[in-house]
N, C-alpha and C. Protein backbone atom coordinates (compact mmCIF):
# COMPACT_ATOMS: atom_id res chain seq x y z
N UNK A 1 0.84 -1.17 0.00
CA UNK A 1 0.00 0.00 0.00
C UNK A 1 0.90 1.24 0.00
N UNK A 2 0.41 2.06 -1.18
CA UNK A 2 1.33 3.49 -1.05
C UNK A 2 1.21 4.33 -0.16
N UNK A 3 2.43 5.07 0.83
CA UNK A 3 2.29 5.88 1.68
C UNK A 3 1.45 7.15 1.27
N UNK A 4 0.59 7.35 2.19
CA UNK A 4 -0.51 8.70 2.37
C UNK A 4 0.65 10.15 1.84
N UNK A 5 0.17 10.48 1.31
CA UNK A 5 0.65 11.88 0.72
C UNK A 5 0.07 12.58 2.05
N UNK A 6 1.34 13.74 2.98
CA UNK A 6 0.41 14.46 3.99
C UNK A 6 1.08 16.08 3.99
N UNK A 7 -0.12 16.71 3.91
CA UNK A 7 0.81 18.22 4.00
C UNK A 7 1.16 18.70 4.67
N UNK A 8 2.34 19.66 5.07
CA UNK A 8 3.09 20.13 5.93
C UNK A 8 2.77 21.42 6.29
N UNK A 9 1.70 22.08 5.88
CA UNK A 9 1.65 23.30 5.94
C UNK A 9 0.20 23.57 7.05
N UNK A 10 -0.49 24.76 7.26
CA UNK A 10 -1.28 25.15 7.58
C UNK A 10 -2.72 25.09 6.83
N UNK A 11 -2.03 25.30 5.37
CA UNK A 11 -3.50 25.57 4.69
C UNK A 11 -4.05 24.07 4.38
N UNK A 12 -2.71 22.94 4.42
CA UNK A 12 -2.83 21.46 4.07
C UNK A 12 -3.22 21.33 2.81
N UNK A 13 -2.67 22.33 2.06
CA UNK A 13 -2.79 22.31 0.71
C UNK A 13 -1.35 21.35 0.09
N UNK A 14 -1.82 20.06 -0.99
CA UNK A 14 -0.69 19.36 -0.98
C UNK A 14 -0.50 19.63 -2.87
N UNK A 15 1.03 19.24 -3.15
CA UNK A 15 1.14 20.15 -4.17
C UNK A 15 0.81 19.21 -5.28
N UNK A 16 0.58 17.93 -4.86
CA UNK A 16 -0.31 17.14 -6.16
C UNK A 16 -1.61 17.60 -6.34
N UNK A 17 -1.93 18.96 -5.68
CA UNK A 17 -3.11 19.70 -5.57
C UNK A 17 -3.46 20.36 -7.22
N UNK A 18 -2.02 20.38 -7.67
CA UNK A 18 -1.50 21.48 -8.62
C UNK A 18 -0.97 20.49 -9.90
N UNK A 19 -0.96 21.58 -11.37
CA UNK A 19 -0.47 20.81 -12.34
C UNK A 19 1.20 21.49 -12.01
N UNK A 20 1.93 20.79 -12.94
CA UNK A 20 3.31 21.32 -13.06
C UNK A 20 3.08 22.73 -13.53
N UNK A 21 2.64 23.16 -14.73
CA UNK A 21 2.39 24.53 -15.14
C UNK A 21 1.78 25.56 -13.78
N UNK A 22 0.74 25.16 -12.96
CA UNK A 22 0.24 25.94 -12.04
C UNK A 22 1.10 25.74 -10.76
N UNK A 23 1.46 24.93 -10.41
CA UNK A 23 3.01 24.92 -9.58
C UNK A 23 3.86 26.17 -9.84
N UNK A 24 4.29 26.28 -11.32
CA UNK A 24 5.30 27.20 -11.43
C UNK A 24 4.91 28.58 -11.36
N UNK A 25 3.52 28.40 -12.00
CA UNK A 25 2.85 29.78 -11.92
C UNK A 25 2.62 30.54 -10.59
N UNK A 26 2.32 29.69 -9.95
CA UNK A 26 2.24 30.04 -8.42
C UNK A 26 3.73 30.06 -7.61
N UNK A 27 4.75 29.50 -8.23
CA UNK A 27 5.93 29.12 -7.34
C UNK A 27 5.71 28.49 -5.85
N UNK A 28 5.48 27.52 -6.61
CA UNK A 28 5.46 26.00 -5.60
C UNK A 28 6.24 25.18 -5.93
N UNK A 29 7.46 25.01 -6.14
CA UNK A 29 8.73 24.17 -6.55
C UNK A 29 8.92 23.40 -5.66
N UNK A 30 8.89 23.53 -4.36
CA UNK A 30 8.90 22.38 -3.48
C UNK A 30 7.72 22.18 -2.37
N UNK A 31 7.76 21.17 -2.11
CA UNK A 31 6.60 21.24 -0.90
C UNK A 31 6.80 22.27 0.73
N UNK A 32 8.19 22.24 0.63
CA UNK A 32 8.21 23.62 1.54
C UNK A 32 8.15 25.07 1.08
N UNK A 33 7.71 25.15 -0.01
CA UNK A 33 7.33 26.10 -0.57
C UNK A 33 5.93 26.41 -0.06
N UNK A 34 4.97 25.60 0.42
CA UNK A 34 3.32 25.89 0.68
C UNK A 34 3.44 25.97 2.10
N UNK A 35 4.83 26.25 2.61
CA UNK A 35 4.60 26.53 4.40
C UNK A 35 5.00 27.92 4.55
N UNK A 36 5.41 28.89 3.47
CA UNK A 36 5.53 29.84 3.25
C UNK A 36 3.99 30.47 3.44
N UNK A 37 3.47 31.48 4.77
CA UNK A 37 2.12 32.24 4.30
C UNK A 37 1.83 32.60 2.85
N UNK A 38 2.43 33.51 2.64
CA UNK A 38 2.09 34.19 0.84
C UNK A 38 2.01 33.03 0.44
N UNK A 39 2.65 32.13 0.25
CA UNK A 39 2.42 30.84 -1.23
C UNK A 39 1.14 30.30 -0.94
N UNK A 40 0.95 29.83 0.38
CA UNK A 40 -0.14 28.81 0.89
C UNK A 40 -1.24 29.62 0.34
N UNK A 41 -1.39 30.97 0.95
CA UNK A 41 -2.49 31.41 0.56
C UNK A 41 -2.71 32.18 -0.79
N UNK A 42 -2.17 32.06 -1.85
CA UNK A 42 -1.95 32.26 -3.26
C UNK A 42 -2.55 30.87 -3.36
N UNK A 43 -1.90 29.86 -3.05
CA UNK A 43 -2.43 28.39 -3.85
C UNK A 43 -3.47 27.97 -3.13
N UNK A 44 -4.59 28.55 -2.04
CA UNK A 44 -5.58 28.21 -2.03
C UNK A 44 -6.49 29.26 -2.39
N UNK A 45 -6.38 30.34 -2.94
CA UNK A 45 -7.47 31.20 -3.28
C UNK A 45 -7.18 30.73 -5.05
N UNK A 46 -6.46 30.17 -5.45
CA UNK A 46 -5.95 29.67 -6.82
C UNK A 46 -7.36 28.39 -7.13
N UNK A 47 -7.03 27.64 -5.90
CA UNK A 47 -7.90 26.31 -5.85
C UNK A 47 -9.14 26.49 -5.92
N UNK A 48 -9.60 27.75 -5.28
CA UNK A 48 -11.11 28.10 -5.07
C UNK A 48 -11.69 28.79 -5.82
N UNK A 49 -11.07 29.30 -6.62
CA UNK A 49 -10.99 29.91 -7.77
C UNK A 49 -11.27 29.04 -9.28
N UNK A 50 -10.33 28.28 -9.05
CA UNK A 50 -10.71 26.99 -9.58
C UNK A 50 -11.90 26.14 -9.85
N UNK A 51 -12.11 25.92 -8.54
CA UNK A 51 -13.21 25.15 -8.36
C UNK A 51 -14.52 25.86 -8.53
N UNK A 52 -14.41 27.06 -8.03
CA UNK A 52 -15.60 28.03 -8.88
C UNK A 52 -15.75 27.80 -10.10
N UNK A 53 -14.93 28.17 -10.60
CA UNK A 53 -15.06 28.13 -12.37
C UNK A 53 -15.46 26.95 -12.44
N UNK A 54 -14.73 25.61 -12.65
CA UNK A 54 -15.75 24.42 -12.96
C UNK A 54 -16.89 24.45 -12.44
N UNK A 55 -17.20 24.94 -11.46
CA UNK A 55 -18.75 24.70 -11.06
C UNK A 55 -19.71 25.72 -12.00
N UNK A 56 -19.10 26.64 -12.41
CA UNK A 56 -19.77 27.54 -13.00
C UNK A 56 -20.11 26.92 -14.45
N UNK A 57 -19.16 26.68 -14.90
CA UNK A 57 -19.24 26.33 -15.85
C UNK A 57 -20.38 24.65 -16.29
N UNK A 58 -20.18 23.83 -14.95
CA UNK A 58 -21.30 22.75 -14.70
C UNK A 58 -22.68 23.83 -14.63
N UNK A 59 -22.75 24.61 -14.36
CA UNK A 59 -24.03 25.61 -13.89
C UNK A 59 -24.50 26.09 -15.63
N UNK A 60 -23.68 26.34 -16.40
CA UNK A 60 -23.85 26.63 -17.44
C UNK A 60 -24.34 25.23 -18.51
N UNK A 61 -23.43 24.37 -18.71
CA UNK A 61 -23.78 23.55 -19.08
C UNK A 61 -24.94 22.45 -18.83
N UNK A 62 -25.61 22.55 -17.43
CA UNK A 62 -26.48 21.78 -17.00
C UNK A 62 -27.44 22.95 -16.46
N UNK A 63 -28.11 23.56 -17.40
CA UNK A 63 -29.16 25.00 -16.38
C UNK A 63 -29.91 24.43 -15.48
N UNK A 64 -30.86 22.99 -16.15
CA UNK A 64 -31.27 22.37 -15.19
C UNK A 64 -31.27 22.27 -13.83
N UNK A 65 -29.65 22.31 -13.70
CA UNK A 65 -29.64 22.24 -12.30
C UNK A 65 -29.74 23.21 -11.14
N UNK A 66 -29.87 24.39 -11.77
CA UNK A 66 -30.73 25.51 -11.05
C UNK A 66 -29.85 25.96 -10.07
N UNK A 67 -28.17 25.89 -10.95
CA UNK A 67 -27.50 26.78 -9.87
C UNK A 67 -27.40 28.00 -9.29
N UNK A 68 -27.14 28.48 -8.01
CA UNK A 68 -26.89 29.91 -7.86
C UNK A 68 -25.81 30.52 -7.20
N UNK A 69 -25.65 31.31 -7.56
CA UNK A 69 -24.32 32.15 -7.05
C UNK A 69 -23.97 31.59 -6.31
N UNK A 70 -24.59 30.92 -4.44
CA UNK A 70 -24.30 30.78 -3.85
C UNK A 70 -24.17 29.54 -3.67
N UNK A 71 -25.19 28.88 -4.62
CA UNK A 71 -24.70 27.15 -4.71
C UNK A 71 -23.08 26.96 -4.95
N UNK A 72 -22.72 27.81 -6.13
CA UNK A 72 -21.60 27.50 -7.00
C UNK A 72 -20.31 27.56 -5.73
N UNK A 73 -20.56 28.83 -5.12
CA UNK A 73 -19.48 29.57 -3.88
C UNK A 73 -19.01 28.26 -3.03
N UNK A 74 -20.66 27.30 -2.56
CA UNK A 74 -20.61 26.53 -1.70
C UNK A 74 -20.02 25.33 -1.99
N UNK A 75 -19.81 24.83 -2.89
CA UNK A 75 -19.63 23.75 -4.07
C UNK A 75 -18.10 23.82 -3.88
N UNK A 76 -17.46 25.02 -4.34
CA UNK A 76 -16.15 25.58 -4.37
C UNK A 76 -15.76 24.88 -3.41
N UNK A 77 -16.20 25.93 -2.26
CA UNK A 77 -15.75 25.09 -0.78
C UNK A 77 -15.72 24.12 -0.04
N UNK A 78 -16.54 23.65 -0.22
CA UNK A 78 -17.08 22.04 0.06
C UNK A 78 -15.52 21.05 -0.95
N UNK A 79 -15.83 21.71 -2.54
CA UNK A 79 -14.40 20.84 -2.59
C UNK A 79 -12.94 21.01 -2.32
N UNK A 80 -12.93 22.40 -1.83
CA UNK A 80 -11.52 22.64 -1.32
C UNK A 80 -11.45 21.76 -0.15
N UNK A 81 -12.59 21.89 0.69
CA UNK A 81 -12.57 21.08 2.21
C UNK A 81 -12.60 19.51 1.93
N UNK A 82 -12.89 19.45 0.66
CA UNK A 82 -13.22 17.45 0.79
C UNK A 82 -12.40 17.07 -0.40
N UNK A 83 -12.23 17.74 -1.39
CA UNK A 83 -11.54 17.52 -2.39
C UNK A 83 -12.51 17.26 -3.67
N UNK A 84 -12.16 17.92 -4.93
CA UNK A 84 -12.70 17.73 -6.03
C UNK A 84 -12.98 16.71 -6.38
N UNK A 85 -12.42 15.48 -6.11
CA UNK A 85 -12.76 14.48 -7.01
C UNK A 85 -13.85 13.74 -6.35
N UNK A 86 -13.87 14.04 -5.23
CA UNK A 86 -15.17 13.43 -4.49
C UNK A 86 -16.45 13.92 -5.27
N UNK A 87 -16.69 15.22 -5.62
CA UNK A 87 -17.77 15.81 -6.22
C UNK A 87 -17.97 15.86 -7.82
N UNK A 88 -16.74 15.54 -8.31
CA UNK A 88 -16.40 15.35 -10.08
C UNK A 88 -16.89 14.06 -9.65
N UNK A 89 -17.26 13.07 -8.74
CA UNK A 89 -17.80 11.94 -8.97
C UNK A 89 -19.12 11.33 -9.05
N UNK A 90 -19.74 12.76 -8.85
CA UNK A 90 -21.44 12.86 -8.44
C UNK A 90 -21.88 12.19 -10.23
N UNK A 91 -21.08 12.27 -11.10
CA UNK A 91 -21.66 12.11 -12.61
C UNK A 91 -21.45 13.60 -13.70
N UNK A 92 -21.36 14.64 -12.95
CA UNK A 92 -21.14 15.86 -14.04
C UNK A 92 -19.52 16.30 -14.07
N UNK A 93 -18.88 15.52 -15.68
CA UNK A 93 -17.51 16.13 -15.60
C UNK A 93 -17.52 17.02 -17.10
N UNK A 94 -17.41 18.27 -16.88
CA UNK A 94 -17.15 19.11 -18.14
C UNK A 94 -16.68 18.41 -18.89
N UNK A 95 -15.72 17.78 -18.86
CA UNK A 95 -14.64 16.96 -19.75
C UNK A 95 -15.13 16.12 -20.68
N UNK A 96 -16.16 15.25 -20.03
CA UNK A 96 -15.93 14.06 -20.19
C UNK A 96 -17.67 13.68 -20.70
């Protein structure tokens, strides 16, 4: 069994959080890079930011689902706190 990936930081933001391109963009080169205040909190308003947009964009593509501003906000957060892929698993992936 592969060892648990665990973050070192405050925000527990871990940097397989990130692509290589958004790593650099953000300057996250190492994982002690996200115990730095400024970085941590650059790469989680990055994430939530993130995760807005896909949700928005699920909001767009599915009107049906009768999102709202504040659904989308909550969605965001919910997957920063639990992680995206838990909720990319409900069945709606832009992608795919």
């Amino acid at each position: 069994m592969p060892a648990k990936r665990r973050s070192s930081n405050l925000s527990k933001t871990k940097m397989e959080s990130f692509s290589p391109k958004e790593r650099n963009f953000l300057g996250i080169l190492t994982p002690s890079d996200l115990e730095k205040p400024e970085v941590a909190a650059r790469a989680v308003l990055f994430l939530l930011a993130r995760n807005a947009d896909y949700f928005n964009n699920l909001s767009n593509t599915y009107p049906s689902l009768g999102l709202t501003n504040a659904d989308i906000n909550n969605a965001a957060t919910l997957s920063y706190n639990q992680g995206m892929t838990k909720l990319q698993s409900l069945g709606f992936d832009k992608d795919g």
